[in-house]
C-alpha atoms as a PDB file:
ATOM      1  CA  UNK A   1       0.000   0.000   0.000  1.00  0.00           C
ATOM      2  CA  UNK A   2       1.685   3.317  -0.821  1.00  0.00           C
ATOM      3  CA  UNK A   3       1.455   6.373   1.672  1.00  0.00           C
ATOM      4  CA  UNK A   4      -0.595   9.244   0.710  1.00  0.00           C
ATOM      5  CA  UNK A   5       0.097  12.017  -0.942  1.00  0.00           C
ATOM      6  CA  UNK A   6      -0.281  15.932   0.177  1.00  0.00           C
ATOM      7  CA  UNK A   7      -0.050  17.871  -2.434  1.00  0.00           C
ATOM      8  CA  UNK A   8      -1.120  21.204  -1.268  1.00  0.00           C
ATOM      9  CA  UNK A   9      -1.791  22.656   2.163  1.00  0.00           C
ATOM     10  CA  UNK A  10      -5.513  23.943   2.069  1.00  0.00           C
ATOM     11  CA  UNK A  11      -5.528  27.306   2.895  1.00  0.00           C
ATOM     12  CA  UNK A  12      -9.140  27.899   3.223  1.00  0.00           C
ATOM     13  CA  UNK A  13      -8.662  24.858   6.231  1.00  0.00           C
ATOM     14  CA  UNK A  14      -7.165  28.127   7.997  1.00  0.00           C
ATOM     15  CA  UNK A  15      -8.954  30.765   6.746  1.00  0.00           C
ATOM     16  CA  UNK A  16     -10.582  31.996   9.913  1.00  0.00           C
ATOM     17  CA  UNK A  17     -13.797  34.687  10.178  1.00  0.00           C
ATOM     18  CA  UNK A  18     -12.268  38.480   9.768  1.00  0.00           C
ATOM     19  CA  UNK A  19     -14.122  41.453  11.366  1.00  0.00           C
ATOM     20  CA  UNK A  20     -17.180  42.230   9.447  1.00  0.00           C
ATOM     21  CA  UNK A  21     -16.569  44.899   6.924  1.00  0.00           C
ATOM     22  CA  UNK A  22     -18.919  47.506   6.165  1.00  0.00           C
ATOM     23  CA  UNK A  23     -21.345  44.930   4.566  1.00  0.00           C
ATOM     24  CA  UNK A  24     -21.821  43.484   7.579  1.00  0.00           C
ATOM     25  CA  UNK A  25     -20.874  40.233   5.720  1.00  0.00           C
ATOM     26  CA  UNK A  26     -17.298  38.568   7.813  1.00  0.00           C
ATOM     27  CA  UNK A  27     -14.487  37.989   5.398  1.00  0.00           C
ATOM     28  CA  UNK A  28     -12.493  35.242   5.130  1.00  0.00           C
ATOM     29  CA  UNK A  29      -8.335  35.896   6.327  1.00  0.00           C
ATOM     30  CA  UNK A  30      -5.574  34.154   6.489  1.00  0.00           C
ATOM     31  CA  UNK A  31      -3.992  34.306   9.865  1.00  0.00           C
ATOM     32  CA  UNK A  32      -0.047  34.980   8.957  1.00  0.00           C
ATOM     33  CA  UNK A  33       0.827  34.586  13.006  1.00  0.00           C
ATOM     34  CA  UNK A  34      -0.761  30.836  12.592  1.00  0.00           C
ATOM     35  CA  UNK A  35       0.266  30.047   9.391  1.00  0.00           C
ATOM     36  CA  UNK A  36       4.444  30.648  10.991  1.00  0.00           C
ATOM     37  CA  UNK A  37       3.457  28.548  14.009  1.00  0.00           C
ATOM     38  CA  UNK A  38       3.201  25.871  11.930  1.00  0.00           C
ATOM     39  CA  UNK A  39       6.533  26.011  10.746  1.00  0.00           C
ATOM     40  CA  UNK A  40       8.032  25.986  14.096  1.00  0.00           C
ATOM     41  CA  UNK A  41       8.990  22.349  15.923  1.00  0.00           C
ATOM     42  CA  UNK A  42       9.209  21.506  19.275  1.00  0.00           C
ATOM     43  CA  UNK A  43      12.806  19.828  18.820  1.00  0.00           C
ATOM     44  CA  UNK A  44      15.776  21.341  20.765  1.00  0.00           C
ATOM     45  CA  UNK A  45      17.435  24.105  18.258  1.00  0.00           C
ATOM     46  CA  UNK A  46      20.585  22.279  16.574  1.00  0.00           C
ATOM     47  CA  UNK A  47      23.864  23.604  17.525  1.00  0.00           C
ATOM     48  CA  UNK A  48      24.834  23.379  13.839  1.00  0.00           C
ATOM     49  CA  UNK A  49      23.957  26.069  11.624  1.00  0.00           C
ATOM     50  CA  UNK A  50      24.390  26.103   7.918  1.00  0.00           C
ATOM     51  CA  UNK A  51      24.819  28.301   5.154  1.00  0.00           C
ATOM     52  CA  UNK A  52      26.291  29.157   1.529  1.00  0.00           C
ATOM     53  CA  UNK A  53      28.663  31.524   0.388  1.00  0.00           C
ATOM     54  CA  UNK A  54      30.572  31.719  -3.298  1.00  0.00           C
ATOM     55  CA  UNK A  55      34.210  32.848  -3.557  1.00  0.00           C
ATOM     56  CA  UNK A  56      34.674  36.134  -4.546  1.00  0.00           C
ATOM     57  CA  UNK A  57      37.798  36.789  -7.844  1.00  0.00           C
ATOM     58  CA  UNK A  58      40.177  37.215  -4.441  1.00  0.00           C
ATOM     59  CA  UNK A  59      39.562  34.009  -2.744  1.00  0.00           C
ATOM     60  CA  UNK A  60      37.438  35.074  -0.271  1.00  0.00           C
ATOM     61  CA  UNK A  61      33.884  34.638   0.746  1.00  0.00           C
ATOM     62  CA  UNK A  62      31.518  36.719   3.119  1.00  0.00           C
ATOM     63  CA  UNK A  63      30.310  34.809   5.975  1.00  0.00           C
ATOM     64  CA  UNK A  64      28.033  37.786   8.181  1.00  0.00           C
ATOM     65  CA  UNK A  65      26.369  34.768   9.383  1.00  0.00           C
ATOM     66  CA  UNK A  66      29.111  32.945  10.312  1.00  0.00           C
ATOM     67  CA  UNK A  67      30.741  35.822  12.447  1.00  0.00           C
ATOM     68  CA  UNK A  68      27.648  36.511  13.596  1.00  0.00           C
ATOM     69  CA  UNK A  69      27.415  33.043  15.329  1.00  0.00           C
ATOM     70  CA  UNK A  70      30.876  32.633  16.525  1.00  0.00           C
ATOM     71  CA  UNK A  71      31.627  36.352  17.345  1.00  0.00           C
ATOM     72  CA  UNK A  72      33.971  36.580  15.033  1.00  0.00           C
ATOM     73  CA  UNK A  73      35.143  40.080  14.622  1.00  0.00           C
ATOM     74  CA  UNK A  74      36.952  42.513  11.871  1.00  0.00           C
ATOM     75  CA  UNK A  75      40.764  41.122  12.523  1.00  0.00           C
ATOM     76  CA  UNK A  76      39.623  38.166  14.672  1.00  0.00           C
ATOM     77  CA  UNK A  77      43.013  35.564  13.660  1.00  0.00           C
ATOM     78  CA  UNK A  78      41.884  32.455  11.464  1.00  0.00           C
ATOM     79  CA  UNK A  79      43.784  28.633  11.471  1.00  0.00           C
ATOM     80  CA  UNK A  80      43.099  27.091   8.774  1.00  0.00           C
ATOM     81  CA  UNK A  81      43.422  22.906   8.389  1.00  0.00           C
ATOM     82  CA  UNK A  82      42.869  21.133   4.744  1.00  0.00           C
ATOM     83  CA  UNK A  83      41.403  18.006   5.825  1.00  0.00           C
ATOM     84  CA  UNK A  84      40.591  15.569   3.402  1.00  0.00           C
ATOM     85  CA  UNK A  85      37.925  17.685   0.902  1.00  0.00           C
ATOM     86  CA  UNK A  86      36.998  20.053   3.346  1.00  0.00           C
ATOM     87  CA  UNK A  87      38.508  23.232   5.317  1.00  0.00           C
ATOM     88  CA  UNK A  88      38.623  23.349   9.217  1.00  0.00           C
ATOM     89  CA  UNK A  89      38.845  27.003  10.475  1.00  0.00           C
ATOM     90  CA  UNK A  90      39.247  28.062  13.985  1.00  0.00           C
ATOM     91  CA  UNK A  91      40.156  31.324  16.082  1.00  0.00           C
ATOM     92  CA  UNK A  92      43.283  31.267  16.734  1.00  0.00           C
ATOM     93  CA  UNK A  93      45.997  34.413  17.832  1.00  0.00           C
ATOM     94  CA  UNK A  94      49.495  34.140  16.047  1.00  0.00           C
ATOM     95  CA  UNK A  95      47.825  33.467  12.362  1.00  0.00           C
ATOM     96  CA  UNK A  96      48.402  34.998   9.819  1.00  0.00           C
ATOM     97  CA  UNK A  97      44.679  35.470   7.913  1.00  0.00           C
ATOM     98  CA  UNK A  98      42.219  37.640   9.913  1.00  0.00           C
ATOM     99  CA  UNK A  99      38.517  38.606   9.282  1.00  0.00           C
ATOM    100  CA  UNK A 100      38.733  41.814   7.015  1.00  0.00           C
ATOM    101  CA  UNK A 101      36.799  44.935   8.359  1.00  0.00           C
ATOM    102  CA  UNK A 102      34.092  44.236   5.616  1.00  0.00           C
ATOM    103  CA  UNK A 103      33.476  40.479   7.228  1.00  0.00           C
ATOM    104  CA  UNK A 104      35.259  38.855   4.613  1.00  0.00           C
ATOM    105  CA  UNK A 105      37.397  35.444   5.272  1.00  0.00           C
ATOM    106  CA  UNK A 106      40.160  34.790   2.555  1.00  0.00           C
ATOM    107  CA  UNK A 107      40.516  31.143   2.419  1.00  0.00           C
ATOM    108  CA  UNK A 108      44.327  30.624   1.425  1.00  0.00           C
ATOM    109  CA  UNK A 109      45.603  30.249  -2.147  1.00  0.00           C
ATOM    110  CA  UNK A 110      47.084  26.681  -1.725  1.00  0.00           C
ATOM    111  CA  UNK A 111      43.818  25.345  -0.096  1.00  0.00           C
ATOM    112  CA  UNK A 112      41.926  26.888  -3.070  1.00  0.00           C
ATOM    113  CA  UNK A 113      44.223  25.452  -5.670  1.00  0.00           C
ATOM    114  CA  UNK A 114      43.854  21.794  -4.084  1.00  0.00           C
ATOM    115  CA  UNK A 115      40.175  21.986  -3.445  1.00  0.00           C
ATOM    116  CA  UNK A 116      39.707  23.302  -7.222  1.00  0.00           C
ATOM    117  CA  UNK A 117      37.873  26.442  -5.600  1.00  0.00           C
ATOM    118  CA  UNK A 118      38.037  29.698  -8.276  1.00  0.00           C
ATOM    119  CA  UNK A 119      36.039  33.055  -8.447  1.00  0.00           C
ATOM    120  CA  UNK A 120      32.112  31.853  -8.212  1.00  0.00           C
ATOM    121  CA  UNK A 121      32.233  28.579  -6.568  1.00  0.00           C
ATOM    122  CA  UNK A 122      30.047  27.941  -4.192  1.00  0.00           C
ATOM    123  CA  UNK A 123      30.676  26.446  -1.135  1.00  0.00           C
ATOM    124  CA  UNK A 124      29.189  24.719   2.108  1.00  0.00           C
ATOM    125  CA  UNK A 125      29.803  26.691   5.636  1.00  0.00           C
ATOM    126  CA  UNK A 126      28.913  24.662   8.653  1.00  0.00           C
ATOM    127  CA  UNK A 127      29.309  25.629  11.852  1.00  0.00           C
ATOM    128  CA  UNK A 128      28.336  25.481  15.198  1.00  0.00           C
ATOM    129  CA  UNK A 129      28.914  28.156  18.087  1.00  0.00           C
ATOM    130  CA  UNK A 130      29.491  25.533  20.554  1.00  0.00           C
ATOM    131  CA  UNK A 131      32.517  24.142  19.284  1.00  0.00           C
ATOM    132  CA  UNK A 132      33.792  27.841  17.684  1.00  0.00           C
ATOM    133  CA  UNK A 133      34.489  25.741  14.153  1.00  0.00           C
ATOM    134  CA  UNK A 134      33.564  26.664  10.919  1.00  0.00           C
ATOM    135  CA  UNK A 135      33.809  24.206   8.201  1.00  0.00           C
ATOM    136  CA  UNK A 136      34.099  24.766   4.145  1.00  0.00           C
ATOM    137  CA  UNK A 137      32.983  21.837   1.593  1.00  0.00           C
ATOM    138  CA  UNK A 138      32.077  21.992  -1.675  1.00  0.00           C
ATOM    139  CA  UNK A 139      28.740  22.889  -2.244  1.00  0.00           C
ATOM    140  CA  UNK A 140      27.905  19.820  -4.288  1.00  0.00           C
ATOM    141  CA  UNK A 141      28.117  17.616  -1.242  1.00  0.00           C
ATOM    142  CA  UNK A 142      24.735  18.101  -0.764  1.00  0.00           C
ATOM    143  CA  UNK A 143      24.092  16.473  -4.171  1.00  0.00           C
ATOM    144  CA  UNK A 144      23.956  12.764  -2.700  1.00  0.00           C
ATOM    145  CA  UNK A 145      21.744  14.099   0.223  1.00  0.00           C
ATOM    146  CA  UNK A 146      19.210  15.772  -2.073  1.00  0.00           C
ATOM    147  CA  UNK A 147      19.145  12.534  -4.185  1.00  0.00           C
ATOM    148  CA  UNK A 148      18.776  10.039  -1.396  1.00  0.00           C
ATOM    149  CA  UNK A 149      16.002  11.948   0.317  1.00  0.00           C
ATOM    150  CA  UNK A 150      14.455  14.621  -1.961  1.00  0.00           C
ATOM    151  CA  UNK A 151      13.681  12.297  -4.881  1.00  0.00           C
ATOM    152  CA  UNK A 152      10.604  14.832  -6.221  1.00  0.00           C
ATOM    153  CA  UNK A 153      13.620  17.341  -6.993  1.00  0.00           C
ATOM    154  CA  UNK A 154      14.419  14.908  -9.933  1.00  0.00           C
ATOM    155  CA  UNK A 155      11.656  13.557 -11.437  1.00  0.00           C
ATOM    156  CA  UNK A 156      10.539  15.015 -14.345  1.00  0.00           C
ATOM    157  CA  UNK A 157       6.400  15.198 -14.439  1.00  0.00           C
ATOM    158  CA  UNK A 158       4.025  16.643 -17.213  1.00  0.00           C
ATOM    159  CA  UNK A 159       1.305  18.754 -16.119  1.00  0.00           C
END
């Protein structure tokens, strides 16, 4: 037996009784303070955050997000560790790449050349504000992900 399908929430399910307007007749509104309540989960907020970012023609990439999170500031010291296909950054004092004033991180050339990273590619950030780490993949390793668990993404359907 396969599971059903929901193809479309049914907004007039929601639709609750406005204030009568001049008619005297109620109107029918959409509630936008339910509708985001529904969106929200009663699961513990993750302590990993993710987000993308695409190298800029100097090697670097803004991450506001990413400072935001782990207080990084303008000339906060960056350690950088190539591990396997992916970039392990810390804070750490005695480096020498530091957050520019315009919240930019330059990821270094030799890391770029050996990761095949150029002007436009996008890339992964994950990181979590417990641990202070922020970590770079490729973009694309979200490719077997999508396939293993968003299967509607590739199927190809006529209307």
């Amino acid at each position: 037996m396969s599971e059903p399908i929901i193809r479309t929430l049914d907004l007039t399910a929601i639709a609750v009784p406005a204030r009568p307007d001049n008619s005297g007749s109620a109107t029918a509104e959409i509630q936008p303070v339910f509708v985001r309540d529904l969106a929200r989960t009663a699961s513990p907020r993750s302590p990993l955050s993710l987000d993308f970012a695409t190298i800029d023609d100097h090697g670097r990439f803004s991450g506001r997000a990413v400072l935001r999170e782990l207080r990084w500031t303008a000339d906060t010291e960056l350690d950088f560790v190539l591990r396997e296909s992916t970039v392990v950054i810390r804070e750490r004092a005695g480096t020498a790449v530091r957050v520019t004033s315009r919240g930019l991180i330059h990821v270094p050339l030799a890391m770029r050349r050996w990761l095949s990273w150029e002007a436009g590619h996008r890339i992964l950030l994950a990181f979590s504000s417990r641990t202070k780490v922020l970590v770079l993949a490729d973009a694309s390793v979200l490719d077997d992900f999508a396939h293993a668990n968003f299967a509607a993404l590739f199927e190809v359907t006529t209307p």
